[in-house]
C-alpha atoms as a PDB file:
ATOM      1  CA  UNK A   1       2.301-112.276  75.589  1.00  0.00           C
ATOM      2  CA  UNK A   2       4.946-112.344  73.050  1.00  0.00           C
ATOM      3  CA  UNK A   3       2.275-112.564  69.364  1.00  0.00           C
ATOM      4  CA  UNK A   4      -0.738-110.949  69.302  1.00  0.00           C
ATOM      5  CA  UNK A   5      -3.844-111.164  66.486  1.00  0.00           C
ATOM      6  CA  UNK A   6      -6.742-108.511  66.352  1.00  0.00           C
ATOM      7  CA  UNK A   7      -9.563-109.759  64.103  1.00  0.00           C
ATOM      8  CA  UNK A   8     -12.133-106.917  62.457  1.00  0.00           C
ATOM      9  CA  UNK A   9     -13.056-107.620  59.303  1.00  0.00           C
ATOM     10  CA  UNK A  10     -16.646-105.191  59.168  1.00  0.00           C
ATOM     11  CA  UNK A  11     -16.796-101.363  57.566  1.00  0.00           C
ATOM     12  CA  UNK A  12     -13.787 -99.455  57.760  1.00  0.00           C
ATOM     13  CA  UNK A  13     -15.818 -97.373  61.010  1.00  0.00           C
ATOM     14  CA  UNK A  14     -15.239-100.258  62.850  1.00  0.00           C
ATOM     15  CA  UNK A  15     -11.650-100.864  61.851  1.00  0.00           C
ATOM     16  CA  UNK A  16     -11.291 -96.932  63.134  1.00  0.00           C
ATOM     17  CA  UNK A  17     -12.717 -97.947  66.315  1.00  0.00           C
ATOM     18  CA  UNK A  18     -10.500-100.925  66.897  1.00  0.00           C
ATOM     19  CA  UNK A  19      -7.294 -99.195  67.129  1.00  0.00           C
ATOM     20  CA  UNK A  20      -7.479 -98.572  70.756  1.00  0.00           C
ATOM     21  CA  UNK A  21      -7.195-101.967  71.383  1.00  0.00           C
ATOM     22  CA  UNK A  22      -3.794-102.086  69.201  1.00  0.00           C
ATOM     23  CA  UNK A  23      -2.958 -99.103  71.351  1.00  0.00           C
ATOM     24  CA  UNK A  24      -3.212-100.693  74.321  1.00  0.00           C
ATOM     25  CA  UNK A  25      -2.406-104.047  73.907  1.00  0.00           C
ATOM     26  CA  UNK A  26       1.106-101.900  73.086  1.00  0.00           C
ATOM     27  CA  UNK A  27       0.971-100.570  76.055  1.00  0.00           C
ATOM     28  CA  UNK A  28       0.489-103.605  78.406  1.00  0.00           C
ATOM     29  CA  UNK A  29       3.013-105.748  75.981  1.00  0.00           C
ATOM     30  CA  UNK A  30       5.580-103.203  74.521  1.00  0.00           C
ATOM     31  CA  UNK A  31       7.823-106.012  73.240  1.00  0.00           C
ATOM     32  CA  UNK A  32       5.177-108.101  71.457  1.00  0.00           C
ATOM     33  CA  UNK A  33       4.221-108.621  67.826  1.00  0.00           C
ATOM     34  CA  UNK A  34       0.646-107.545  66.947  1.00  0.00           C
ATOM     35  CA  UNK A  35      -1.163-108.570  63.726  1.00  0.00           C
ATOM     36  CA  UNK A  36      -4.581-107.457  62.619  1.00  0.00           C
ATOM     37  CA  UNK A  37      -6.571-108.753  60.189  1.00  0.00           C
ATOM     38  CA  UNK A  38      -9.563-106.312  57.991  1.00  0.00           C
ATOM     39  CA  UNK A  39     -11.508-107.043  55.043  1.00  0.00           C
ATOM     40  CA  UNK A  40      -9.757-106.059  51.445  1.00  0.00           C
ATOM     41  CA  UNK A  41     -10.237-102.461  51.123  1.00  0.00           C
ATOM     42  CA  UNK A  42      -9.482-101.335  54.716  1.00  0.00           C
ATOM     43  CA  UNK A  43      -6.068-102.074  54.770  1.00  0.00           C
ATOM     44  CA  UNK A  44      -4.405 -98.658  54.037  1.00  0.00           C
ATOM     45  CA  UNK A  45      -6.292 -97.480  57.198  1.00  0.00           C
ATOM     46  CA  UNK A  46      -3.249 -99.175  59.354  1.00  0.00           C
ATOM     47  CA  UNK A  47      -0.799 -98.091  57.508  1.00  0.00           C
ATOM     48  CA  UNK A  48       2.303 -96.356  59.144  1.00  0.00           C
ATOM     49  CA  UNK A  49       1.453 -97.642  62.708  1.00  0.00           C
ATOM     50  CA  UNK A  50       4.471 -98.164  64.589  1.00  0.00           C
ATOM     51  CA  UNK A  51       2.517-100.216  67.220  1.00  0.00           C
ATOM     52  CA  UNK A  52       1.682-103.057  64.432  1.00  0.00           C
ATOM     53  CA  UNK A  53       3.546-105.309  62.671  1.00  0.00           C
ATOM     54  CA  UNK A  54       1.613-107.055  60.085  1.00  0.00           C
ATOM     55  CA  UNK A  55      -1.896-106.416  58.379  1.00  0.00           C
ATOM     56  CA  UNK A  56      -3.661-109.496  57.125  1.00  0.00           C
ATOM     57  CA  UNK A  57      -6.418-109.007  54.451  1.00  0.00           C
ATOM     58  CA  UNK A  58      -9.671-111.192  54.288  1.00  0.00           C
ATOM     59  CA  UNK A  59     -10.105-110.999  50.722  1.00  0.00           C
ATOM     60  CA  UNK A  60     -13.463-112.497  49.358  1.00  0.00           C
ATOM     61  CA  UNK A  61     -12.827-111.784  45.720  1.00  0.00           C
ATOM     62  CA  UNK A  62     -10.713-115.101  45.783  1.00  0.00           C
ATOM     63  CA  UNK A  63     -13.258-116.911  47.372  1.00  0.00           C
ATOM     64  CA  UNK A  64     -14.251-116.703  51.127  1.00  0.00           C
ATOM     65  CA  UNK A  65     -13.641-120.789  51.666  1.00  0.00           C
ATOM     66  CA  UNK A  66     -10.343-119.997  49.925  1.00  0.00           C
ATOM     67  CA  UNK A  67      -9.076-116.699  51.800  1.00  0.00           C
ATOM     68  CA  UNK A  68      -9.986-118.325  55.050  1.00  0.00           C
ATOM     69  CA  UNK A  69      -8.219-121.606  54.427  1.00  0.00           C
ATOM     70  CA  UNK A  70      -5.168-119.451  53.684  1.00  0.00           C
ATOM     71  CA  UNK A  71      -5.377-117.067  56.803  1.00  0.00           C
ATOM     72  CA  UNK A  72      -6.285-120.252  59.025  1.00  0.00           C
ATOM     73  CA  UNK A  73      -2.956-121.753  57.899  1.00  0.00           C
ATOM     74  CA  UNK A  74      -0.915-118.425  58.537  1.00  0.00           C
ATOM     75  CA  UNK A  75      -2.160-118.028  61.544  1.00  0.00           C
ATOM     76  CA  UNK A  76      -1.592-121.665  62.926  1.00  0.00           C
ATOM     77  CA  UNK A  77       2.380-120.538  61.858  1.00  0.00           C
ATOM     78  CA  UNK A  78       2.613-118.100  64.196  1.00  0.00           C
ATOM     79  CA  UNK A  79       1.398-119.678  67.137  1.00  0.00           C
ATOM     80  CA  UNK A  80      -0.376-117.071  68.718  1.00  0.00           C
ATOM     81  CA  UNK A  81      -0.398-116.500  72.633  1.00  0.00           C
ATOM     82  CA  UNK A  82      -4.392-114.490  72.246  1.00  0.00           C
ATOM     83  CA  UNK A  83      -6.369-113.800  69.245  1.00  0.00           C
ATOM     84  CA  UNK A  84      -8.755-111.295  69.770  1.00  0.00           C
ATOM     85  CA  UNK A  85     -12.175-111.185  67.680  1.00  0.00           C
ATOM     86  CA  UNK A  86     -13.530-107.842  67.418  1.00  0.00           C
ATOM     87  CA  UNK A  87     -16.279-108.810  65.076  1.00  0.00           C
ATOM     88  CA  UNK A  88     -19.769-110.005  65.965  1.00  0.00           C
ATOM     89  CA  UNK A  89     -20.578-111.744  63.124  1.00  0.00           C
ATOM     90  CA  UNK A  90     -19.735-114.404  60.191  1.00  0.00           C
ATOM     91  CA  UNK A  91     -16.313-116.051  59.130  1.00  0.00           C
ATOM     92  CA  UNK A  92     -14.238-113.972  61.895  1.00  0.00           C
ATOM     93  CA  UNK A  93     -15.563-116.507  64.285  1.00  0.00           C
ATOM     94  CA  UNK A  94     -13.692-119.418  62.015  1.00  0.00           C
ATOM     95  CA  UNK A  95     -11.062-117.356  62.024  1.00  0.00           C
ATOM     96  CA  UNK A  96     -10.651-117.062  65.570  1.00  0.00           C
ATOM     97  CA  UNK A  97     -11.776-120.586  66.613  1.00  0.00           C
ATOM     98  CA  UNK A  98      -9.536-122.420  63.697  1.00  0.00           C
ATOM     99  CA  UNK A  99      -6.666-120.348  64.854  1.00  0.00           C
ATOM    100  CA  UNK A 100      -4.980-122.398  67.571  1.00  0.00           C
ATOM    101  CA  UNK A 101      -4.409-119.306  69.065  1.00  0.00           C
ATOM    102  CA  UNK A 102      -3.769-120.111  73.153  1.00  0.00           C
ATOM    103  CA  UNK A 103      -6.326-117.699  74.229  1.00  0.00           C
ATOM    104  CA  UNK A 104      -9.034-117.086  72.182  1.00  0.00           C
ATOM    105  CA  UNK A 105     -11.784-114.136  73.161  1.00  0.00           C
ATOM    106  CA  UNK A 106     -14.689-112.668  71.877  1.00  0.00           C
ATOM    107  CA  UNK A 107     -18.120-111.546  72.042  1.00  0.00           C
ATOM    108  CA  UNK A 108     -20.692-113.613  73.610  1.00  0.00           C
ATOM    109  CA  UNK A 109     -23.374-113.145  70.866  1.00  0.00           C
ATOM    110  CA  UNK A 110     -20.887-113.859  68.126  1.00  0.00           C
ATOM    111  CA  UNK A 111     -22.846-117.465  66.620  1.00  0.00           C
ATOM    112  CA  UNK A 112     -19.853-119.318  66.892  1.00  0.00           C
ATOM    113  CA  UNK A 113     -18.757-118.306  70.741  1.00  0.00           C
ATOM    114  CA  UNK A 114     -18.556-121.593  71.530  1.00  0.00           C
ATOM    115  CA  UNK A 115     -15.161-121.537  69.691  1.00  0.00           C
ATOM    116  CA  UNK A 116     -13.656-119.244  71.829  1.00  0.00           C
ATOM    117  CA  UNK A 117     -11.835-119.428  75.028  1.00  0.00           C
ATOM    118  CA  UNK A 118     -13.318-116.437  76.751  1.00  0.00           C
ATOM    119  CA  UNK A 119     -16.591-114.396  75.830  1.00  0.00           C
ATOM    120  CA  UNK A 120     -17.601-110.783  76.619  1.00  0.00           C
ATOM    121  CA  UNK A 121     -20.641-108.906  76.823  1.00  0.00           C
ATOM    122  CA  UNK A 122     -21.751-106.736  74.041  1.00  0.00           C
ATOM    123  CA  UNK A 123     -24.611-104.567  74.560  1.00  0.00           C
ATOM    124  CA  UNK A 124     -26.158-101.844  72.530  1.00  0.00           C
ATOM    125  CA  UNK A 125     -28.290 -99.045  73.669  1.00  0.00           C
ATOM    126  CA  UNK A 126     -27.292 -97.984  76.720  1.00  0.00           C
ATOM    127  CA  UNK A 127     -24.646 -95.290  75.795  1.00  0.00           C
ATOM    128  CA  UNK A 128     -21.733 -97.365  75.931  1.00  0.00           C
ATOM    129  CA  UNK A 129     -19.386 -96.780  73.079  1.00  0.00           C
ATOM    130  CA  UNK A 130     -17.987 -98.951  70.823  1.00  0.00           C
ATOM    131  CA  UNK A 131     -14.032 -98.651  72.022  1.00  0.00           C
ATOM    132  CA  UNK A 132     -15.018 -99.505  75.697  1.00  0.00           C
ATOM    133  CA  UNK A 133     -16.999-102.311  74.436  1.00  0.00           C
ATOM    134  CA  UNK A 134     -13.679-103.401  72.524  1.00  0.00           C
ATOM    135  CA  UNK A 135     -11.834-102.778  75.054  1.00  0.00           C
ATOM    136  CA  UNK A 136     -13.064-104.587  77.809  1.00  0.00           C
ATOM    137  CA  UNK A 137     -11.723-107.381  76.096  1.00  0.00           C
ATOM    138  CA  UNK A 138      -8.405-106.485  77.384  1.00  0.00           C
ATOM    139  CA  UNK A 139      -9.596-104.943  80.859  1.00  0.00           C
ATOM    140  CA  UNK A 140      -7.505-107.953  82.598  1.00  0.00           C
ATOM    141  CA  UNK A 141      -4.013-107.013  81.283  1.00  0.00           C
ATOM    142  CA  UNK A 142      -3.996-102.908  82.516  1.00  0.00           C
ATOM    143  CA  UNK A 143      -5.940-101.647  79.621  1.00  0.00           C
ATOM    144  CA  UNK A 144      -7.659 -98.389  79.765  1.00  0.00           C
ATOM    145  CA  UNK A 145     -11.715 -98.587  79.984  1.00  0.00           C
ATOM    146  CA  UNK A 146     -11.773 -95.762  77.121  1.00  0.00           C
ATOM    147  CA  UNK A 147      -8.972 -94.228  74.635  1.00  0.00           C
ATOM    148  CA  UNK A 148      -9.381 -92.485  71.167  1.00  0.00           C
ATOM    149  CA  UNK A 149      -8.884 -93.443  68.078  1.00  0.00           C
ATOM    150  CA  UNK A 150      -6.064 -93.284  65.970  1.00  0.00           C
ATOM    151  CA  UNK A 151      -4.049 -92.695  62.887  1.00  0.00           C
ATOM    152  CA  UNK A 152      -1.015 -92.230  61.180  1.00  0.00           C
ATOM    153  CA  UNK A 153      -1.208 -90.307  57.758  1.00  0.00           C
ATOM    154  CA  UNK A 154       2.351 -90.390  56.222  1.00  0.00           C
ATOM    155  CA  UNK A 155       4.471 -87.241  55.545  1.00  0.00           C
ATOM    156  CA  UNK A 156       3.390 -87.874  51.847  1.00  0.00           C
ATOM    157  CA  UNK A 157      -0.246 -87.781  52.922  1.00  0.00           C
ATOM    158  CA  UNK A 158      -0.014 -84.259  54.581  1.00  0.00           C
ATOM    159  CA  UNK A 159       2.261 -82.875  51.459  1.00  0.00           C
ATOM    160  CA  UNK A 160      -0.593 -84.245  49.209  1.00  0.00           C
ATOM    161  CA  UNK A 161      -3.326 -82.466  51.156  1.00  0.00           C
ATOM    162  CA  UNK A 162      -1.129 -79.097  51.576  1.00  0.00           C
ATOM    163  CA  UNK A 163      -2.341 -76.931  48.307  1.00  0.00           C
ATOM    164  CA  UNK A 164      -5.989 -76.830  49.696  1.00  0.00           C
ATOM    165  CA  UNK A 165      -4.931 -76.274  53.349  1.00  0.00           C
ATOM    166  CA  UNK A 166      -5.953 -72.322  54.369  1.00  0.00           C
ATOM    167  CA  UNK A 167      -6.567 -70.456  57.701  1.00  0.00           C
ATOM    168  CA  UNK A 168     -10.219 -70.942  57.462  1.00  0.00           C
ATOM    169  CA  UNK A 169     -11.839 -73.923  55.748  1.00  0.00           C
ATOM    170  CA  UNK A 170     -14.533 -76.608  56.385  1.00  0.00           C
ATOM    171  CA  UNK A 171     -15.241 -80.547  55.521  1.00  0.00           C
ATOM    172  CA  UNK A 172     -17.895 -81.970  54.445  1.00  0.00           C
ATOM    173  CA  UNK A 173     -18.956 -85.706  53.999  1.00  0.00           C
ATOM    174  CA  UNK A 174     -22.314 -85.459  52.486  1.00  0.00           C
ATOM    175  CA  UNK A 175     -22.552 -89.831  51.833  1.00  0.00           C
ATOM    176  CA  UNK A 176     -23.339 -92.920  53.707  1.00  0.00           C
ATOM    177  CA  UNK A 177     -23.865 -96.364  52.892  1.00  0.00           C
ATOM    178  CA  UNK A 178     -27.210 -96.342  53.723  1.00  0.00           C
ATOM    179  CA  UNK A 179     -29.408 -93.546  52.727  1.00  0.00           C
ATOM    180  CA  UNK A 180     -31.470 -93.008  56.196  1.00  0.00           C
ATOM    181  CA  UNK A 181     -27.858 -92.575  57.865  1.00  0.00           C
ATOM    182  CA  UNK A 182     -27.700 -90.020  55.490  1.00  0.00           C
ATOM    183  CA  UNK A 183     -29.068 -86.062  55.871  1.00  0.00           C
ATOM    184  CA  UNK A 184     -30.785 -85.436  52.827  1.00  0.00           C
ATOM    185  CA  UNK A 185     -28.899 -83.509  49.604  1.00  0.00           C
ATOM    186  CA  UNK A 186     -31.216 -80.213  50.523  1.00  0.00           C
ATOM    187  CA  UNK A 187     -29.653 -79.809  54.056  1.00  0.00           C
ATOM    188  CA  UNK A 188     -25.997 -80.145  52.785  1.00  0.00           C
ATOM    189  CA  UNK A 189     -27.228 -77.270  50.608  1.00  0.00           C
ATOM    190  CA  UNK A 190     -28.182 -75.386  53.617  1.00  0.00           C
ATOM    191  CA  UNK A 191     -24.995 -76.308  54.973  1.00  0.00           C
ATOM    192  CA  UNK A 192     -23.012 -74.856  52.437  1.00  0.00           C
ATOM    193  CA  UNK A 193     -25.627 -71.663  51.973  1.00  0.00           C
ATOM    194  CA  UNK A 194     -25.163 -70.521  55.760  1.00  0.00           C
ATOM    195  CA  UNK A 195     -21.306 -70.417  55.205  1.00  0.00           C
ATOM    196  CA  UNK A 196     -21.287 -68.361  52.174  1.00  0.00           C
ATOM    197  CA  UNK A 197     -17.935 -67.165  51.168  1.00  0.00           C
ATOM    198  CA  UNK A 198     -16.244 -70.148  53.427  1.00  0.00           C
ATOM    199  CA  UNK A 199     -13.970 -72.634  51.534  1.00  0.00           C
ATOM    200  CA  UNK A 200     -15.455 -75.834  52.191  1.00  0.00           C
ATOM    201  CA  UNK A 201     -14.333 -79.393  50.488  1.00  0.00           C
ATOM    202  CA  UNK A 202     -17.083 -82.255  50.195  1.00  0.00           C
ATOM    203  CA  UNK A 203     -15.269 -85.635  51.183  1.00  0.00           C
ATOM    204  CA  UNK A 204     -15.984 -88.974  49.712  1.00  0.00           C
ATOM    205  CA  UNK A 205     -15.122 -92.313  47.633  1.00  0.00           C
ATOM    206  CA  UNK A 206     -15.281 -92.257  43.908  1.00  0.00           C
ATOM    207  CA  UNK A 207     -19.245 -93.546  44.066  1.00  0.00           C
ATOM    208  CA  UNK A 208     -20.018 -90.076  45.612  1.00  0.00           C
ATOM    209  CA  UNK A 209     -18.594 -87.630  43.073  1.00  0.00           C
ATOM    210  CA  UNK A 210     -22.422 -86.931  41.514  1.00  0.00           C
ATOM    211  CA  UNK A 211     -23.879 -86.646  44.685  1.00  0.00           C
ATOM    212  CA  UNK A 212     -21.540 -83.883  45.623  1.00  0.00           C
ATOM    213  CA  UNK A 213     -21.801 -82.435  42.162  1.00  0.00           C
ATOM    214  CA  UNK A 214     -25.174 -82.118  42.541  1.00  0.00           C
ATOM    215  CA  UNK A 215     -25.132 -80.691  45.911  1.00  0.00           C
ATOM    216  CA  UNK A 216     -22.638 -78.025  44.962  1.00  0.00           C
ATOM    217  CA  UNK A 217     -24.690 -77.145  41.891  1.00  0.00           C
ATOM    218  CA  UNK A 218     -27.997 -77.311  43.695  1.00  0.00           C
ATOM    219  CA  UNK A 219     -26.079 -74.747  46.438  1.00  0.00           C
ATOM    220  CA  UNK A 220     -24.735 -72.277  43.951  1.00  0.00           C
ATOM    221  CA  UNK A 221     -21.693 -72.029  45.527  1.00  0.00           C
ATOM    222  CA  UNK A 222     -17.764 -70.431  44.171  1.00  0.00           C
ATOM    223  CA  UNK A 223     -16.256 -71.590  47.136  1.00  0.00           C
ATOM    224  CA  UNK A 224     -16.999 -75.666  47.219  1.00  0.00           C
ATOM    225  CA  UNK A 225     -14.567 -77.827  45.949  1.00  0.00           C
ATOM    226  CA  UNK A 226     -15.435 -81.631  45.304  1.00  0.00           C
ATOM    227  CA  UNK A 227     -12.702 -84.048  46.253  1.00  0.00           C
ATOM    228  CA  UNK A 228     -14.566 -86.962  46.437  1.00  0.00           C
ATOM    229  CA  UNK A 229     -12.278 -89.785  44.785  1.00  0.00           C
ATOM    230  CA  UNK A 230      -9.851 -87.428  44.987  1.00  0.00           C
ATOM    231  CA  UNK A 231      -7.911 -88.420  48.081  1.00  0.00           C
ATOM    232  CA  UNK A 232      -7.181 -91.660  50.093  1.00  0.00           C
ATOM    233  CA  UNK A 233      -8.702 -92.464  53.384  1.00  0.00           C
ATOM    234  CA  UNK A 234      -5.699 -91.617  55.667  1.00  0.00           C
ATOM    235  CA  UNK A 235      -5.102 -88.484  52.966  1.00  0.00           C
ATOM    236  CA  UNK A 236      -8.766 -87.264  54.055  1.00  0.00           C
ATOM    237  CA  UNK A 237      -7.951 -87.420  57.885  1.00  0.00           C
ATOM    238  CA  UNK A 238      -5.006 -85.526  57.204  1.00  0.00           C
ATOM    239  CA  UNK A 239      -7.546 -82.603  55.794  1.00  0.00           C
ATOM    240  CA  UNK A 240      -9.655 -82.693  58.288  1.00  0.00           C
ATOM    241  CA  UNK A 241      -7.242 -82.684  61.087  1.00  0.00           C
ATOM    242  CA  UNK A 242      -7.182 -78.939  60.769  1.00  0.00           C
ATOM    243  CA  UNK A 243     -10.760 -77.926  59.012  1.00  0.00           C
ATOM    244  CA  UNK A 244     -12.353 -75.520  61.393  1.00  0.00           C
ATOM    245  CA  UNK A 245     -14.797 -77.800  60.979  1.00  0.00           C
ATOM    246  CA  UNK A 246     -16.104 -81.580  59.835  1.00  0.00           C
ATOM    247  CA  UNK A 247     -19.643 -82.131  59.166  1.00  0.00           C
ATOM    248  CA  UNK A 248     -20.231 -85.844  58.947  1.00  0.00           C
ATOM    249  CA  UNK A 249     -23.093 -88.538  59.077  1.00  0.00           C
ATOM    250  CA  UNK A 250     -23.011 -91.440  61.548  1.00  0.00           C
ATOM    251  CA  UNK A 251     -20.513 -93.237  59.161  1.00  0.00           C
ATOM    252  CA  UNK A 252     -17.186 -93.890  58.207  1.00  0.00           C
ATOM    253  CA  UNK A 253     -15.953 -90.118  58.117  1.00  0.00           C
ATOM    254  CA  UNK A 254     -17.043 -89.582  62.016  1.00  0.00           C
ATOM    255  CA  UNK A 255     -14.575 -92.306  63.087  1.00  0.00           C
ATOM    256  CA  UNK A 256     -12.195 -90.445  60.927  1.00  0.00           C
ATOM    257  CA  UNK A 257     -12.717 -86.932  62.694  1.00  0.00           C
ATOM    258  CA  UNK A 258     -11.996 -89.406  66.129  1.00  0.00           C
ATOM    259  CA  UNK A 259      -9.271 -90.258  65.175  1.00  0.00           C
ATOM    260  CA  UNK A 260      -7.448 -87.042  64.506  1.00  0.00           C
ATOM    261  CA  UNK A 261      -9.310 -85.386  67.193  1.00  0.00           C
ATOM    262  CA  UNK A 262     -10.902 -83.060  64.455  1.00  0.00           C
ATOM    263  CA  UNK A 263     -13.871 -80.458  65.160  1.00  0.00           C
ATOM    264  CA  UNK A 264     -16.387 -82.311  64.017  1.00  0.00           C
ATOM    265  CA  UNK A 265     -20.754 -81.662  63.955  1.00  0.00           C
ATOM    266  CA  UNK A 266     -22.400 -85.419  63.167  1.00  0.00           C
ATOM    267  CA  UNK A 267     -25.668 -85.281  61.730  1.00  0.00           C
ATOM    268  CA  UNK A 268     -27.671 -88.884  63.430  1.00  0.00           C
ATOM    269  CA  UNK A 269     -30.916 -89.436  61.346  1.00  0.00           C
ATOM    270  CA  UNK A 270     -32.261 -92.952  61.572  1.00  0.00           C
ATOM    271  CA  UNK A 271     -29.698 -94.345  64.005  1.00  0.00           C
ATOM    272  CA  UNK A 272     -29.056 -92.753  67.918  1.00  0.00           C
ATOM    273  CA  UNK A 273     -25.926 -91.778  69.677  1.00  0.00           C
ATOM    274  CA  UNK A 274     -26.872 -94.150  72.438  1.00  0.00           C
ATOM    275  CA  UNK A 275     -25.855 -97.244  69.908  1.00  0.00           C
ATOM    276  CA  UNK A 276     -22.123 -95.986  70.975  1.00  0.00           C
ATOM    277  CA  UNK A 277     -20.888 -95.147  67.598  1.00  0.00           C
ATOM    278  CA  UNK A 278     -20.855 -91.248  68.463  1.00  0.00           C
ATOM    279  CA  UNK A 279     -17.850 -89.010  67.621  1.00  0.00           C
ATOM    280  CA  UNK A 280     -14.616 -89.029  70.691  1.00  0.00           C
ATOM    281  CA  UNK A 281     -13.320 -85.290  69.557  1.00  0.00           C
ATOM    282  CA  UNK A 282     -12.878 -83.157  72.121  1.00  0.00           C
ATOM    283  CA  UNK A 283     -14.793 -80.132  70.181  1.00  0.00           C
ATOM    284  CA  UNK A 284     -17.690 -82.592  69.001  1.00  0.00           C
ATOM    285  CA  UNK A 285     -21.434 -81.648  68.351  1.00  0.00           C
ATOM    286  CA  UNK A 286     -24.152 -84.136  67.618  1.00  0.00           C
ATOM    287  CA  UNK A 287     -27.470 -82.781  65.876  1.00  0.00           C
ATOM    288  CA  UNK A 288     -30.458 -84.956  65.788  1.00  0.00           C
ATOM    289  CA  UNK A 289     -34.533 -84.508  65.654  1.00  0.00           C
ATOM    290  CA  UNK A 290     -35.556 -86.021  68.938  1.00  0.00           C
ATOM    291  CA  UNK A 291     -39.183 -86.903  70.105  1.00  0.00           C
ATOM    292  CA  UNK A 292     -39.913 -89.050  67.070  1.00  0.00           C
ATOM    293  CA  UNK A 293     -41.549 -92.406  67.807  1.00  0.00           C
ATOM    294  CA  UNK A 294     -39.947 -94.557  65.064  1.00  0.00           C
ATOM    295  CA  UNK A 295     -36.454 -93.847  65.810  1.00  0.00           C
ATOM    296  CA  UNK A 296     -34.280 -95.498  65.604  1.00  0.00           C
ATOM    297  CA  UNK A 297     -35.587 -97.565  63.304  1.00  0.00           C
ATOM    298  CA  UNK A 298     -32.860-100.293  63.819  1.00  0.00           C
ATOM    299  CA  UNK A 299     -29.192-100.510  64.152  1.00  0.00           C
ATOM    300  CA  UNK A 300     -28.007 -99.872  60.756  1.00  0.00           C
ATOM    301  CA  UNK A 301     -29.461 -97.498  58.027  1.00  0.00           C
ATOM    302  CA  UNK A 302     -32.313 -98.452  55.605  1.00  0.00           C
ATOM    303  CA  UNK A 303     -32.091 -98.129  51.774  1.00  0.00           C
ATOM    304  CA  UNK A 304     -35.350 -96.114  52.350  1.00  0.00           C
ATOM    305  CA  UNK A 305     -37.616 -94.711  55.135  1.00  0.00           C
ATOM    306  CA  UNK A 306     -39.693 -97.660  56.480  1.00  0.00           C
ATOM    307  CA  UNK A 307     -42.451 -95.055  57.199  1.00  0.00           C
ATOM    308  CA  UNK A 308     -41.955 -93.612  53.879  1.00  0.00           C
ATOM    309  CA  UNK A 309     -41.402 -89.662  55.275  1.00  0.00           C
ATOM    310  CA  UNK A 310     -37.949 -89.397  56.310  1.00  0.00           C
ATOM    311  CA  UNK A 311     -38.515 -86.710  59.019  1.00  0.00           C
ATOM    312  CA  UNK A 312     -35.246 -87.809  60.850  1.00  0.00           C
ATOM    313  CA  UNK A 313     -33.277 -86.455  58.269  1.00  0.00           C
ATOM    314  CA  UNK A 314     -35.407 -82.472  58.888  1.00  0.00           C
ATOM    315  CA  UNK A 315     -32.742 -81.827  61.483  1.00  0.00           C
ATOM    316  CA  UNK A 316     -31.842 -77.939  62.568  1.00  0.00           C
ATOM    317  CA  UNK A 317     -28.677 -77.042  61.406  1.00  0.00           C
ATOM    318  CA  UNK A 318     -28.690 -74.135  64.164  1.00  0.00           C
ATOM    319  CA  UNK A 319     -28.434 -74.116  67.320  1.00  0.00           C
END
């Protein structure tokens, strides 16, 4: 294999959880050239990987017809010896079947799998995670059934993070996407209450600066700082790298912990463990309200509770 292309072009969790295969595919084929491609926005999370050599973005905002067209035709260029389609749904499968890449794989229930070369199994439920589901794409060439995630935060990352580095301090990423993925504001205040006197920093995009102002307020707390919209992605792996510990949702900051094998407690409300999106840190806790009937109550979150209580979210933050 001398050119490689890695298609994932869903939420940056899934971008996170893709970098195995990069890994890997280094591994089996140190001298060739992998490319990825992500949707505009998760770019930066590849940055300073010295296993990749070029990041392609999908960029909608120019037209989907149009940014496809475009890829299609750069991809064509480089001739590619396997493409390999990470994503399950929409204009990744164009992507991959227009490429004239030699070997083309991905998922079986992808719509347009009959443009591939080679199709794969993806099933969710039964504990499998997500990276061995990506990975046994590549099971044929030597790859690894399971690795971690990873990535590379620049020197300039870690000097950016250094003035609220301490020996003792904790992360926190109260949002989500979806608000049933998320545990409700009054539990982040418990949170933050039970670790009185602990310097703890509340994580986020620009979008979730109120909430966290509100949940710091609501908490009464000297010792919370919010840097939501404060830092960049790979800046915010950097910090929690060394928190004593990251309290996340099932989202995009658990597949940050991962990846920098942080300490890390994941709060699942409306979605399960067993989906295989759980955290891969070796010190890593998952807290959840079992026994309910209507969980989960699909794969992804819900804007609201479909039974209109929200008891997944009531979970015990003690042991």
């Amino acid at each position: 294999m001398k050119r490689i292309l890695i298609i994932q072009t869903a939420f940056l969790g899934d971008v996170i959880l893709a970098t195995p295969v990069i890994s890997e595919l280094k591994s089996c084929f140190p001298d060739a050239q992998i490319d990825f491609v992500v949707k505009k926005g998760n770019e930066s999370l590849l940055s300073n990987r010295p296993d990749l050599n070029k990041v392609y973005v999908f960029d909608k905002t120019i037209g989907k017809l149009k940014s496809i067209r475009k890829l299609v035709n750069q991809f064509r260029k480089e001739q590619y010896d396997l493409v390999v389609n990470l994503h399950r749904f929409g204009s990744s499968g164009i992507l991959t079947g227009f490429s004239k890449g030699k070997k083309k794989y991905g998922f079986k229930k992808h719509r347009l799998s009959f443009l591939f070369s080679k199709t794969f199994e993806h099933t969710i439920g039964d504990g499998t995670h997500e990276v061995e589901r990506n990975l046994s794409m590549i099971q044929e060439f030597g790859a690894k059934k399971s690795a971690r995630p990873s990535l590379y935060p620049s020197n300039e990352d870690f000097k950016k993070i250094e003035k609220y580095l301490s020996d003792k301090y904790y992360c926190m990423a109260p949002s989500s996407v979806w608000f049933t993925k998320q545990l409700p504001a009054h539990k982040w205040v418990e949170l933050i209450q039970s670790l009185s006197d602990k310097t703890i920093y509340l994580l986020g995009g620009p979008d979730d600066k109120d909430l966290c102002a509100k949940i710091i307020q609501d908490a009464g707390s000297q010792t919370v700082i919010n840097l939501a919209g404060e830092l960049s992605l790979l800046q915010s792996a950097a910090l929690m790298k060394t928190a004593k510990r990251n309290y996340v949702n099932d989202s995009g900051p658990l597949h940050l912990a991962s990846a920098m094998n942080a300490n890390v407690t994941a709060f699942f409300c409306s979605t399960i463990p067993d989906f295989g999106f759980g955290p891969l840190s070796d010190d890593s806790q998952i807290k959840e309200v079992k026994g309910l009937d209507c969980r989960p109550c699909g794969l992804h979150g819900h804007k609201e509770c479909p039974k209109e209580h929200f008891k997944c979210g009531e979970i015990s933050l003690v042991d």
